[in-house]
Protein backbone atom coordinates (compact mmCIF):
# COMPACT_ATOMS: atom_id res chain seq x y z
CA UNK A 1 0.00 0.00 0.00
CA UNK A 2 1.15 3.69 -1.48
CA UNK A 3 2.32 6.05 1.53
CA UNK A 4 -0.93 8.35 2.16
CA UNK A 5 0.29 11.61 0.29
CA UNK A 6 1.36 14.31 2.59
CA UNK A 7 2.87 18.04 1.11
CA UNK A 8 3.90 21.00 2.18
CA UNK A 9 3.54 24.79 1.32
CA UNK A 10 6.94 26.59 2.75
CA UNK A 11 6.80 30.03 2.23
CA UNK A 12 9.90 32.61 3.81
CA UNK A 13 7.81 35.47 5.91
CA UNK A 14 9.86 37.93 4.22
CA UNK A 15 7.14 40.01 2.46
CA UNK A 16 3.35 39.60 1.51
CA UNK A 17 2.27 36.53 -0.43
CA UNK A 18 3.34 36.77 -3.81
CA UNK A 19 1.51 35.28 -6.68
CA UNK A 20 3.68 32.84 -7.75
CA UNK A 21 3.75 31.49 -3.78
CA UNK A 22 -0.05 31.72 -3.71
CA UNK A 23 0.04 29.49 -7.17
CA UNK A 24 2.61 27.04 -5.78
CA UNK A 25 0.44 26.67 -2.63
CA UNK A 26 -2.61 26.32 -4.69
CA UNK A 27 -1.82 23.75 -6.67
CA UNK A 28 -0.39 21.94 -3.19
CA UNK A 29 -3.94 21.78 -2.54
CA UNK A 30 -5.43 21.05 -5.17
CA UNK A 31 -3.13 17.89 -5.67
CA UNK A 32 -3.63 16.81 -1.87
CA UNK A 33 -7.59 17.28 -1.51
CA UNK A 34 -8.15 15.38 -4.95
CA UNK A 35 -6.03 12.48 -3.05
CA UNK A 36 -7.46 13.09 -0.01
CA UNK A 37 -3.95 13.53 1.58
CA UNK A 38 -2.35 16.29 3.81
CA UNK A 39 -1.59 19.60 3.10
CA UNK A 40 0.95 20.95 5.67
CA UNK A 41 1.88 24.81 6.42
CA UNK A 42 5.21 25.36 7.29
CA UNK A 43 6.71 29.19 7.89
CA UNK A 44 10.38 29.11 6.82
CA UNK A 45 11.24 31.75 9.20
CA UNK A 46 15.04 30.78 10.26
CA UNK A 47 16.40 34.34 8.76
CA UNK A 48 15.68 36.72 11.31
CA UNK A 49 16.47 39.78 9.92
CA UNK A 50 14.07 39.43 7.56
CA UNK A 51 11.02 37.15 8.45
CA UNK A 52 8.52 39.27 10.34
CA UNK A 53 5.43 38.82 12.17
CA UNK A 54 3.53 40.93 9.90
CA UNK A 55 4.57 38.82 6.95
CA UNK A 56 3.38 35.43 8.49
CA UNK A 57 -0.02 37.32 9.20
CA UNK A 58 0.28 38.53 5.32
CA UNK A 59 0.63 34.72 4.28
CA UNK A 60 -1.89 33.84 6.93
CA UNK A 61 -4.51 35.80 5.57
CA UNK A 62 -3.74 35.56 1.98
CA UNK A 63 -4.01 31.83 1.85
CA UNK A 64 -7.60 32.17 3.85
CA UNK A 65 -8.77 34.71 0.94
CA UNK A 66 -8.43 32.38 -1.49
CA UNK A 67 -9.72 29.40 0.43
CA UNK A 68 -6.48 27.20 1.19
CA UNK A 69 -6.51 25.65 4.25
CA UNK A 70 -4.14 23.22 5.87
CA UNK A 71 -4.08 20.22 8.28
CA UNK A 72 -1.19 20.40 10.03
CA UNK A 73 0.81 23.45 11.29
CA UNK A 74 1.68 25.94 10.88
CA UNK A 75 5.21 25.16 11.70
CA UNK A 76 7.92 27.45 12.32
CA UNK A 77 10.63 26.18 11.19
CA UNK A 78 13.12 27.96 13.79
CA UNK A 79 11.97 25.02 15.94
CA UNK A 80 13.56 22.89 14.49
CA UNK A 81 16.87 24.34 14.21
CA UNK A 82 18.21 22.13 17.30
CA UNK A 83 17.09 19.07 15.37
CA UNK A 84 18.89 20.54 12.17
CA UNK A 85 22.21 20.71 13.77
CA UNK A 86 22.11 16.91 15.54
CA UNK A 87 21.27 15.92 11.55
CA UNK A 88 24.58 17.03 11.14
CA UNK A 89 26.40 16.08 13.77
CA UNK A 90 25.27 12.87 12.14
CA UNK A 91 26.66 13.22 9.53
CA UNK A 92 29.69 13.87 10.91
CA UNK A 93 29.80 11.14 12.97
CA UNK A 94 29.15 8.64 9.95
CA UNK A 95 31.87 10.67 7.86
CA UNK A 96 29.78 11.57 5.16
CA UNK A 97 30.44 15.22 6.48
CA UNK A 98 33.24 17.46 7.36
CA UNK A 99 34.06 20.04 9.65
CA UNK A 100 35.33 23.22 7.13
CA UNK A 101 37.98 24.92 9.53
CA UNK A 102 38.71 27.78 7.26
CA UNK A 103 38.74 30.97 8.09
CA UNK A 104 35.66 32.98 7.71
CA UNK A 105 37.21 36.03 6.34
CA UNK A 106 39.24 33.57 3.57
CA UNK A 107 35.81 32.35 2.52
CA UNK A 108 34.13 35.53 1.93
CA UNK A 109 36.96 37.16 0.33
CA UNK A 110 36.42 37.91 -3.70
CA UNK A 111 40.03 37.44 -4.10
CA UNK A 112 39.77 33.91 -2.27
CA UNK A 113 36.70 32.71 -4.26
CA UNK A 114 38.16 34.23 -7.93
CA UNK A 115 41.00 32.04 -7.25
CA UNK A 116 39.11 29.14 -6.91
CA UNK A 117 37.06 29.69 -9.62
CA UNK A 118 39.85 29.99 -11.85
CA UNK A 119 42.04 27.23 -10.89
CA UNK A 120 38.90 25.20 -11.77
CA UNK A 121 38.52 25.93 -14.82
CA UNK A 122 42.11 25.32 -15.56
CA UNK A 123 41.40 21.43 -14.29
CA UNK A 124 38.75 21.96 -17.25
CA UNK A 125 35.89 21.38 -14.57
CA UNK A 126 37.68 19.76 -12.06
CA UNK A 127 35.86 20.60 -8.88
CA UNK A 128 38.71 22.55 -6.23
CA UNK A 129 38.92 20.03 -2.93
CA UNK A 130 38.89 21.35 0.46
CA UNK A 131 41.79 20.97 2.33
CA UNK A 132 39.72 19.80 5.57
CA UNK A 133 38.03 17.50 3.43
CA UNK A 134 40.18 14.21 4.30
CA UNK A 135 41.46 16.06 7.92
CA UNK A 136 42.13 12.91 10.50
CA UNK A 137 38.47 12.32 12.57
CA UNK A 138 40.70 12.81 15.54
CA UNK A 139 42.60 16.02 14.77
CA UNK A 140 38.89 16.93 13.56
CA UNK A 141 37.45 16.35 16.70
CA UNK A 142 40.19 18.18 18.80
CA UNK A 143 40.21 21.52 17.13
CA UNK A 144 36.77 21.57 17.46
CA UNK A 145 36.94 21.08 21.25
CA UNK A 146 39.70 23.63 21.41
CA UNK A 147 36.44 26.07 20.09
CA UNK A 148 38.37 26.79 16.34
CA UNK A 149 35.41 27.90 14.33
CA UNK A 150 34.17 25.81 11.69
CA UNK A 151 31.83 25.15 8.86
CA UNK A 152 30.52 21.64 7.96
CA UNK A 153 30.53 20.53 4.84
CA UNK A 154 28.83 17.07 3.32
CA UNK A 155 30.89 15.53 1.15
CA UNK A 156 29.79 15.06 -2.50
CA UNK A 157 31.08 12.28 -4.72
CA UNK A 158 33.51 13.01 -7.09
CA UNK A 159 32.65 11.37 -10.05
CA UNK A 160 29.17 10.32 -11.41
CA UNK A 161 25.95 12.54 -11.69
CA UNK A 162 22.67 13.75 -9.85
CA UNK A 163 19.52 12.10 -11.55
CA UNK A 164 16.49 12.53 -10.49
CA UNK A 165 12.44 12.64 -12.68
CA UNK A 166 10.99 15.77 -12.47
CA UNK A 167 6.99 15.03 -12.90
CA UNK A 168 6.99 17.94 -14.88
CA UNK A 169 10.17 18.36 -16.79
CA UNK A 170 10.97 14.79 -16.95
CA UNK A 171 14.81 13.43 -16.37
CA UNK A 172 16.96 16.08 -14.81
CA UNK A 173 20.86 15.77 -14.82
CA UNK A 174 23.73 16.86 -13.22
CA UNK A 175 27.33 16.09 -13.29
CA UNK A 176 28.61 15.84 -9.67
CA UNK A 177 31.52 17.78 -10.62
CA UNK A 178 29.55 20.73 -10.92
CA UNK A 179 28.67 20.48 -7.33
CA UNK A 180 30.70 21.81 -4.69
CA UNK A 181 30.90 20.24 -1.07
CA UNK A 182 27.86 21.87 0.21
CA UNK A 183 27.40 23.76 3.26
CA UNK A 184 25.47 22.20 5.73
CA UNK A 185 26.45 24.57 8.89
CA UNK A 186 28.02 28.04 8.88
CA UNK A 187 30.10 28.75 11.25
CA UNK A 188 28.33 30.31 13.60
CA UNK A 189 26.18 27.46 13.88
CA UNK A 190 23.03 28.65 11.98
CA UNK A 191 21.98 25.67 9.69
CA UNK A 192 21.98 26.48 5.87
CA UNK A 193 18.34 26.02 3.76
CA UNK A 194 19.01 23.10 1.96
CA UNK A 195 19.82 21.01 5.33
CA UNK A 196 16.67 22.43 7.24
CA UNK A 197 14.62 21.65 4.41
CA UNK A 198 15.35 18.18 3.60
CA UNK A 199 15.23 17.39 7.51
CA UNK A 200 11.80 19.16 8.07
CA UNK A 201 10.80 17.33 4.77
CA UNK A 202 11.73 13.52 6.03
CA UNK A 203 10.38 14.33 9.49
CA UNK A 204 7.10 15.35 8.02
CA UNK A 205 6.89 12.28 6.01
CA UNK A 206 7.04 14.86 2.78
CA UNK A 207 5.54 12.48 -0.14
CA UNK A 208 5.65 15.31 -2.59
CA UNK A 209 7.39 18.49 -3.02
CA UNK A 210 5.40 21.19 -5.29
CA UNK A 211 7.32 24.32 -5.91
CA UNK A 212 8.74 26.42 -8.62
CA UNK A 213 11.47 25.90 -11.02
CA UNK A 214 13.67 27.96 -10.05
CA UNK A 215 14.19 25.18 -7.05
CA UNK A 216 15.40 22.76 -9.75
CA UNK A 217 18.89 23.70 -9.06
CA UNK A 218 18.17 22.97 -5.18
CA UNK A 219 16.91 19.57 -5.39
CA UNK A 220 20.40 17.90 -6.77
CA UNK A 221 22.07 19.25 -3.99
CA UNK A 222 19.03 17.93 -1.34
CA UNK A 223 18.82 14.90 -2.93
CA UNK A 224 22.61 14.27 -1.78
CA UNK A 225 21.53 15.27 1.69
CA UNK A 226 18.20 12.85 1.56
CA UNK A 227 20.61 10.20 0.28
CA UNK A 228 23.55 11.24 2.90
CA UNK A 229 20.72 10.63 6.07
CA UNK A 230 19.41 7.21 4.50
CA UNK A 231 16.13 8.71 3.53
CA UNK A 232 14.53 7.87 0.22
CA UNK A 233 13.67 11.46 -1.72
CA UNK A 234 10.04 12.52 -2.24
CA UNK A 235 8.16 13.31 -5.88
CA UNK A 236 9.77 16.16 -7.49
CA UNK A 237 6.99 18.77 -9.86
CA UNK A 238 8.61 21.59 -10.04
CA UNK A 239 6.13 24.64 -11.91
CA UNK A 240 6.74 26.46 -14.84
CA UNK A 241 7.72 30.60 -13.39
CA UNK A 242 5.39 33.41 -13.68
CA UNK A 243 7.06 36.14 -16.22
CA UNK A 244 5.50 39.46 -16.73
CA UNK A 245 4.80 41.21 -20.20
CA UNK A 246 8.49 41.96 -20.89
CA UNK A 247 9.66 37.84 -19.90
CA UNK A 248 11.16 39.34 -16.96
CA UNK A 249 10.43 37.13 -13.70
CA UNK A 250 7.53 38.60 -12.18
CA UNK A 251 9.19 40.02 -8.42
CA UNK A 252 8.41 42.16 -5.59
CA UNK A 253 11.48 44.03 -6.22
CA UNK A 254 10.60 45.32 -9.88
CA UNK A 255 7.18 44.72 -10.05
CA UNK A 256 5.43 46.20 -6.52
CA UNK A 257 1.82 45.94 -5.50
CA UNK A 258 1.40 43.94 -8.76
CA UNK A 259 2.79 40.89 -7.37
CA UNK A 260 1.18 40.93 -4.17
CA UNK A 261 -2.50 39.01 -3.71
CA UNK A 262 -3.57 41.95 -1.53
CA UNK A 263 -3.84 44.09 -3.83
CA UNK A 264 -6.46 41.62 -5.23
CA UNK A 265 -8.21 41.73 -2.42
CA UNK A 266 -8.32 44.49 -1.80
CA UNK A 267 -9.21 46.09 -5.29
CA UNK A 268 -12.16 44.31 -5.40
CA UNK A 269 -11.46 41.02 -6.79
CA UNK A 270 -13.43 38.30 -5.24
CA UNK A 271 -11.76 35.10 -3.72
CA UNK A 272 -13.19 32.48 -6.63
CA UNK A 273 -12.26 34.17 -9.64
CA UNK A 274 -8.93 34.86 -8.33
CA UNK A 275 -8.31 30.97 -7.52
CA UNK A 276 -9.42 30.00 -10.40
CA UNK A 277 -7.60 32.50 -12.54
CA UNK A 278 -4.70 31.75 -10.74
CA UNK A 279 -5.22 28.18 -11.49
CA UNK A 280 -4.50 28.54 -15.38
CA UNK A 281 -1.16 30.03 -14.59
CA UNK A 282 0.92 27.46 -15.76
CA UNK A 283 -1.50 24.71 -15.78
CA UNK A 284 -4.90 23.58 -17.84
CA UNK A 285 -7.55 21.24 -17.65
CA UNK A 286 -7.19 19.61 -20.91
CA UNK A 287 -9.82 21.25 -22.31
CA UNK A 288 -11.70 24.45 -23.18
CA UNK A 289 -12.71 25.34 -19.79
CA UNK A 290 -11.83 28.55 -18.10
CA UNK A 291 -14.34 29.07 -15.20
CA UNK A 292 -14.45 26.19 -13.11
CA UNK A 293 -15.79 25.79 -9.32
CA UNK A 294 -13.49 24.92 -7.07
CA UNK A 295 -15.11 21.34 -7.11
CA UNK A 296 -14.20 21.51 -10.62
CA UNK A 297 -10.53 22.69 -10.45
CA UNK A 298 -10.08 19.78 -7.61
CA UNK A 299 -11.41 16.61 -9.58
CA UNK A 300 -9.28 18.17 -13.26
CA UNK A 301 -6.02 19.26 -11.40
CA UNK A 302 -3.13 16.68 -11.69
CA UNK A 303 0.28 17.52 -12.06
CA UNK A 304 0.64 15.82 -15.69
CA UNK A 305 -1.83 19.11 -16.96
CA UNK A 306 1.12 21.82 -16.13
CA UNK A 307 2.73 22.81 -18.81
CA UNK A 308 6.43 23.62 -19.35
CA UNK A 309 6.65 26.81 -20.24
CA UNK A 310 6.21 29.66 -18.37
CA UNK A 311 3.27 31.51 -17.63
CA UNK A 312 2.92 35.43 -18.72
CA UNK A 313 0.65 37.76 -16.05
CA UNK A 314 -0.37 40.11 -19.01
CA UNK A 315 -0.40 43.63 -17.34
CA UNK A 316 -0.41 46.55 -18.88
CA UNK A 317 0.11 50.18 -18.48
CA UNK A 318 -2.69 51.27 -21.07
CA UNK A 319 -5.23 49.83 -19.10
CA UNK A 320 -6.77 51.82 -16.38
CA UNK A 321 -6.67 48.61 -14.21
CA UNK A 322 -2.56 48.72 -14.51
CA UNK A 323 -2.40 46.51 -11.09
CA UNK A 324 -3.99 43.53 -13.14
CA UNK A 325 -3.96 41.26 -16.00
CA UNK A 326 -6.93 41.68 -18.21
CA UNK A 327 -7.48 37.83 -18.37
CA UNK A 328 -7.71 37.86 -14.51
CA UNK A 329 -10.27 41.32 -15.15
CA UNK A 330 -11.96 39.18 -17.25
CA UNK A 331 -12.45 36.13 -14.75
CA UNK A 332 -13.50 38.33 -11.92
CA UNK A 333 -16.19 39.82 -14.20
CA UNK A 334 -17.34 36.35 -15.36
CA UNK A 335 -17.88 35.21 -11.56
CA UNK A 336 -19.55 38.80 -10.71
CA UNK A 337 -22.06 38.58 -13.99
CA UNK A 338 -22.52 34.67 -13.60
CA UNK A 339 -21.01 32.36 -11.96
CA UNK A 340 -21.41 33.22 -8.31
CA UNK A 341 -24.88 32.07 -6.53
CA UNK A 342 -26.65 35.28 -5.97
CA UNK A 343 -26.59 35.01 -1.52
CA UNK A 344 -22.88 34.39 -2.15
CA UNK A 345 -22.51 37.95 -4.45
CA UNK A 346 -25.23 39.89 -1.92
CA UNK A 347 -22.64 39.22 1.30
CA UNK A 348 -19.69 40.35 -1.11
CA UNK A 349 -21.82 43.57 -2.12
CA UNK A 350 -23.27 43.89 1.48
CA UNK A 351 -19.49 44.31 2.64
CA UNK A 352 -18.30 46.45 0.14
CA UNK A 353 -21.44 48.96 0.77
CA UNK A 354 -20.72 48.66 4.57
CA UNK A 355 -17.02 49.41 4.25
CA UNK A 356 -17.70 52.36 2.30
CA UNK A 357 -21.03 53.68 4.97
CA UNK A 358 -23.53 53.27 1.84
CA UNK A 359 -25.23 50.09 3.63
CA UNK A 360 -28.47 50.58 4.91
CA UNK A 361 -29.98 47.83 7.52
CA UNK A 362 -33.41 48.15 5.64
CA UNK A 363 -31.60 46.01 2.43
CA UNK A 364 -30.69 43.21 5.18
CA UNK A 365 -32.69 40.01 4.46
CA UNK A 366 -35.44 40.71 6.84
CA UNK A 367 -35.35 44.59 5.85
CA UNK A 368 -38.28 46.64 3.95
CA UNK A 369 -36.04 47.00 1.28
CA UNK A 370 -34.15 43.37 0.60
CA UNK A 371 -36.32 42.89 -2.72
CA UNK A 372 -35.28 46.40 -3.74
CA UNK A 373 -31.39 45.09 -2.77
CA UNK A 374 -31.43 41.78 -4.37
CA UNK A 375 -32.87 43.29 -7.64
CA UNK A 376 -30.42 46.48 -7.91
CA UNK A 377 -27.37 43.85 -7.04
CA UNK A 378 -28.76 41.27 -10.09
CA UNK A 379 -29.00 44.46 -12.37
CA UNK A 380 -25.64 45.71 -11.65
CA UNK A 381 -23.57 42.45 -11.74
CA UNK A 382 -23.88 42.17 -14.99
CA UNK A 383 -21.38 44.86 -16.22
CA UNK A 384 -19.38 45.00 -12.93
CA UNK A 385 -15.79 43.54 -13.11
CA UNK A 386 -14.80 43.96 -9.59
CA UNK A 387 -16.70 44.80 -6.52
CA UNK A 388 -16.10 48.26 -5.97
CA UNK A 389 -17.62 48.76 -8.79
CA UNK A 390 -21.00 48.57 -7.20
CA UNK A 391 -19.56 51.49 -4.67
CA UNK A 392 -17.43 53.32 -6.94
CA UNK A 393 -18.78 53.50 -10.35
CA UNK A 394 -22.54 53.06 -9.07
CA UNK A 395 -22.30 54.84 -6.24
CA UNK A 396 -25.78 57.00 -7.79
CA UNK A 397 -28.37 54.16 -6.39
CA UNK A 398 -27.24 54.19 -2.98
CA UNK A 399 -26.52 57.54 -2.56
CA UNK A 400 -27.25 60.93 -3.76
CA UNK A 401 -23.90 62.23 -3.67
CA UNK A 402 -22.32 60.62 -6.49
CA UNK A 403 -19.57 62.37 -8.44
CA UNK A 404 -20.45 63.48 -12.51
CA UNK A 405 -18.07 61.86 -15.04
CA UNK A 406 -16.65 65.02 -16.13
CA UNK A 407 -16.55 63.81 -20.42
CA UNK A 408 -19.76 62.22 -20.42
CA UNK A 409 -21.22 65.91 -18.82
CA UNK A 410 -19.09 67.73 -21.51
CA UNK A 411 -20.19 65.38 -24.28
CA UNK A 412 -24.11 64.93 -23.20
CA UNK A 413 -25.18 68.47 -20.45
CA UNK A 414 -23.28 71.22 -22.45
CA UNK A 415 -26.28 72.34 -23.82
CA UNK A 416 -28.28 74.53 -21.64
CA UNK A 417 -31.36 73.42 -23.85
CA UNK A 418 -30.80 69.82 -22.92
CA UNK A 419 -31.02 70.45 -19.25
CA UNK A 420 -34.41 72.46 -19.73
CA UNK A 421 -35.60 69.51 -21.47
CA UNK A 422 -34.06 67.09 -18.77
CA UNK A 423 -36.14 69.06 -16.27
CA UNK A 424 -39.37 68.48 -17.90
CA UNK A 425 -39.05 65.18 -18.64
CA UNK A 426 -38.54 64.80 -14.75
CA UNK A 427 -41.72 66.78 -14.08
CA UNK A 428 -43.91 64.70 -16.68
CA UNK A 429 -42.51 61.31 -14.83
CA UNK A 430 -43.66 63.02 -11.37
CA UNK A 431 -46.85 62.59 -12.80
CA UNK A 432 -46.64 59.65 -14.48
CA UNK A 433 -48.96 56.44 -13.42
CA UNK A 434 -48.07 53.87 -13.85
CA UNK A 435 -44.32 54.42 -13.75
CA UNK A 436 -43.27 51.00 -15.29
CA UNK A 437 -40.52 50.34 -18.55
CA UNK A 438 -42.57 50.67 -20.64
CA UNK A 439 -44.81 53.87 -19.49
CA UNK A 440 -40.93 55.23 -18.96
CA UNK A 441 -39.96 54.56 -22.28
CA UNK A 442 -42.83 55.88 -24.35
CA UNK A 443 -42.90 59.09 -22.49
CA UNK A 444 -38.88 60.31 -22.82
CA UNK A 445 -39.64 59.25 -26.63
CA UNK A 446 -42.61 60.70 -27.32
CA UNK A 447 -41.29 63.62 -25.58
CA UNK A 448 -38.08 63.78 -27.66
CA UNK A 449 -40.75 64.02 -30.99
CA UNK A 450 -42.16 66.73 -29.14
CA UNK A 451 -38.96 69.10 -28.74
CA UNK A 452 -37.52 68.07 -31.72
CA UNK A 453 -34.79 66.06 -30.50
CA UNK A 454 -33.50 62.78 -30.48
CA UNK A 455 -34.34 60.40 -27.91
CA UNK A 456 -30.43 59.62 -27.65
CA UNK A 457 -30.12 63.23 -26.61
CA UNK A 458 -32.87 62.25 -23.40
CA UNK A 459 -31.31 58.86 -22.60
CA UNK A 460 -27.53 59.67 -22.86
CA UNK A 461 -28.49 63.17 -20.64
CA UNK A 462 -30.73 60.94 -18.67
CA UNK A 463 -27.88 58.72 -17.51
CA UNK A 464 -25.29 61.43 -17.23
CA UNK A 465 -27.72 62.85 -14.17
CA UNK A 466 -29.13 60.09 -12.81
CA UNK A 467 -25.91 58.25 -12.08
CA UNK A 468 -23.12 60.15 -13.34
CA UNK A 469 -21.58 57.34 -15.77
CA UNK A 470 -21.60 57.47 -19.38
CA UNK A 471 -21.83 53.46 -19.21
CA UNK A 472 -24.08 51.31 -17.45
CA UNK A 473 -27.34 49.00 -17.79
CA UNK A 474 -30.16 50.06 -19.65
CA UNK A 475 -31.52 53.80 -19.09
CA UNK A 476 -35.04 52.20 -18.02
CA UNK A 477 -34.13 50.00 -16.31
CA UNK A 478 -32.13 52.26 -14.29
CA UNK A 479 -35.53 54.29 -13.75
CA UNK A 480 -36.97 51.57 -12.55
CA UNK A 481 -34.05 50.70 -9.92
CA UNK A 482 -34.00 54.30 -8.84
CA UNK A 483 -37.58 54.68 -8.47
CA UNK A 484 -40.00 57.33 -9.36
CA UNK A 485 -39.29 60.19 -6.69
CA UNK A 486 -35.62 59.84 -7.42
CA UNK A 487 -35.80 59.55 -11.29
CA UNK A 488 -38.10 62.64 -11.39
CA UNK A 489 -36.37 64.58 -8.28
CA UNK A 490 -33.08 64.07 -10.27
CA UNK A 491 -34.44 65.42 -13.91
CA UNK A 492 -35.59 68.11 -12.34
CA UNK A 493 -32.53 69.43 -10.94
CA UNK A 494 -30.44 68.46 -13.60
CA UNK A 495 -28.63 71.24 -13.53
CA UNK A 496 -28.00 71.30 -9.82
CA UNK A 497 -27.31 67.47 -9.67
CA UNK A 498 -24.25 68.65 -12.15
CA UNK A 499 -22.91 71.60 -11.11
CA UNK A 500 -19.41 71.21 -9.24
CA UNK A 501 -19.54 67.14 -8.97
CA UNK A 502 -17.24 66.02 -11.90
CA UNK A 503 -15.29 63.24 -10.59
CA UNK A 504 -11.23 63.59 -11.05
């Protein structure tokens, strides 16, 4: 019987959650709940001067947002650091690692290091070996107890290579001579990454490690280590990278608030559409299918459907959304207009409203005005692409102080004529029984015929005052959502609802 699968997401607590770690913890998931196996948290956190508390919160909360939860943890891995050192004194103590006695200073120096370089590549490859490598045990053991600083050092076979099958990239190999004797301790004791992650891994009973490509290069020199402690190596996927536009690697450093899943969050993308879009970054279902519950992306994931190359997070400065890719606009749109249940998408609205003071407790479910709610939200959805849209850009139905897009009042309220004839139209609907679509509609038309105007010089004026947006659903229905006293109230002082409320 198979080992019950058990990964790990390891993320440093040196930042917020960047994409590419919410992706590699993601598809963690994914692979472990379709096997019914167990998803382990584990905060890398052994370099102090950067890991932070507000980080791990950052992580924390970022992996909640998007609905990842774990079984185990989290665990911090400067726990463990006690247990990383007796791993090497192991090691030491079986010979397959050496104490490094050279002097700091000689190890850091560029002069030192150029040297060695170059007297490698005079041995055409040869690697350069230590001089402590083959020290006597016992002259080993006494310098060490006379308190002579050291590094260990696990020693790496000379000849042969590092295989190993990468579910995703297939055979990957490495000629040992490329690989150096690798620190395992530095001499001050503090136990190096590849060490603490190999021992965390075999204590956790690690079946499969998920993580980026740019580990590749890390797993030859861990699978010496798993090899060194008698442990047999987990399953290797390593993902395809995240690039943006330019095929640079997508970073905090270079890229900002772009990068980071808060800014998601909090620009109004909802949770699904996020996960899923996230979810087709480097991977695909074998099909079609874009929008997919998250029942969905569980049964389709497997590691054999990510693809090699790299993904690209598409974007771009000439859209007014510059903090997001247009196919992730896109998705968030698709779950706003369809795919989310509609009490799921009246919480999400509910919260926005209430974190910008537009809520009202008479839209709550037991409220006078929930039918009103439920049918403004359904209206609404279908053009919104992120939720503060239904604050921001439609700010006009749940408020009356709502800012005038300042081109659609240049382009459709310059004319002092229109606004008299906005006016009346607002004074004929005060009247109007019963105000309905179509009563609404056959009025502001056979008013236009009247004046002498268009009726697209009514509706586009129409919209412009009643919610200060070129753009939105259709002008009637608007009417309808607004009701009567509000419809006529805001015709009639058309030119008051304009004056000095253009939006920046």
């Amino acid at each position: 019987m198979a080992n019950p699968i058990r990964v790990r997401f390891a993320p440093s607590p040196t930042g917020y959650l960047h994409i590419g770690s919410a992706r590699t913890a993601l598809f963690n998931w994914l692979f472990v709940r379709k096997h019914g196996g167990t998803m382990i948290l584990r905060i890398e956190d052994t370099d102090k001067q950067r890991s932070t508390d507000e980080s791990t919160r950052s992580i924390l909360e970022g992996l909640e947002w998007i609905g990842i939860d774990w079984d185990e943890g989290p665990y911090y891995q400067s726990a463990y650091v006690d247990r990383h050192r007796s791993a090497v004194e192991q090691l030491v103590a079986e010979g397959k690692a050496y104490r490094d006695f050279t002097p700091r200073q000689a190890t850091d120096d560029k002069t030192v290091k150029a040297d060695i370089a170059d007297r490698a590549r005079a041995n055409a490859g040869e690697k350069v070996r230590n001089p402590y490598r083959d020290l006597d045990a016992a002259e080993s053991d006494r310098r060490a107890a006379d308190g002579e600083p050291f590094a260990v050092r696990l020693k790496v076979p000379d000849e042969g290579a590092s295989t190993f099958v990468d579910t995703v990239y297939g055979d990957q190999t490495v000629d040992m001579k490329s690989i150096e004797d690798l620190v395992l301790l530095k001499s001050d004791g503090s136990p190096l990454y590849n060490l603490s992650v190999v021992v965390d891994d075999i204590d956790m009973r690690i079946t499969h490690v998920i993580r980026g490509r740019d580990h590749v290069s890390n797993t030859h020199k861990q699978i010496l280590i798993y090899r060194a402690l008698d442990a047999e190596p987990p399953t290797f996927a390593h993902l395809p990278l995240i690039f943006a536009p330019d095929r640079s690697k997508l970073s905090k450093r270079k890229h900002g608030p772009v990068v980071s899943l808060t800014t998601y969050r909090d620009r109004g993308f909802v949770p699904e559409a996020f996960r899923n879009f996230i979810a087709l970054l480097g991977w695909s279902p074998g099909t079609d299918e874009e929008v997919m519950s998250l029942d969905e992306l569980i049964a389709k994931f497997s590691l054999e459907g990510i693809n090699r190359a790299d993904a690209i997070f598409n974007f771009s400065d000439a859209d007014d959304r510059t903090w997001t890719d247009a196919k992730g606009l896109w998705m968030n749109a698709e779950y706003l207009s369809k795919a989310l249940p509609e009490e799921r998408i009246l919480g999400l609205v509910e919260g926005e409203l209430r974190s910008k003071e537009l809520w009202s407790e008479e839209y709550a479910a037991n409220g006078p005005r929930h039918d009103w709610y439920r049918s403004t939200v359904d209206l609404l959805r279908a053009r919104a692409r992120t939720i503060d849209d239904f604050s921001v850009n439609n700010r006009a139905f749940w408020a009356d102080d709502y800012p005038i897009d300042p081109k659609a009042k240049a382009k459709n309220l310059s004319d002092p004529k229109t606004l008299e004839l906005l006016a009346e139209l607002g004074r004929r609907y005060e009247s109007l029984e019963p105000f309905a679509l179509e009563t609404a509609e056959s009025v502001l038309r056979a008013y236009a015929d009247e004046a002498g105007v268009k009726a697209g010089v009514l509706i586009n004026g129409s919209r412009t005052v009643l919610t200060g947006s070129p753009v939105g659903p259709g002008i009637f229905e608007v009417m309808m959502a607004l009701g009567k006293s509000r419809t006529a109230e805001r015709l009639q002082g058309a030119a008051q609802v304009t004056a000095g409320r253009e939006s920046v």
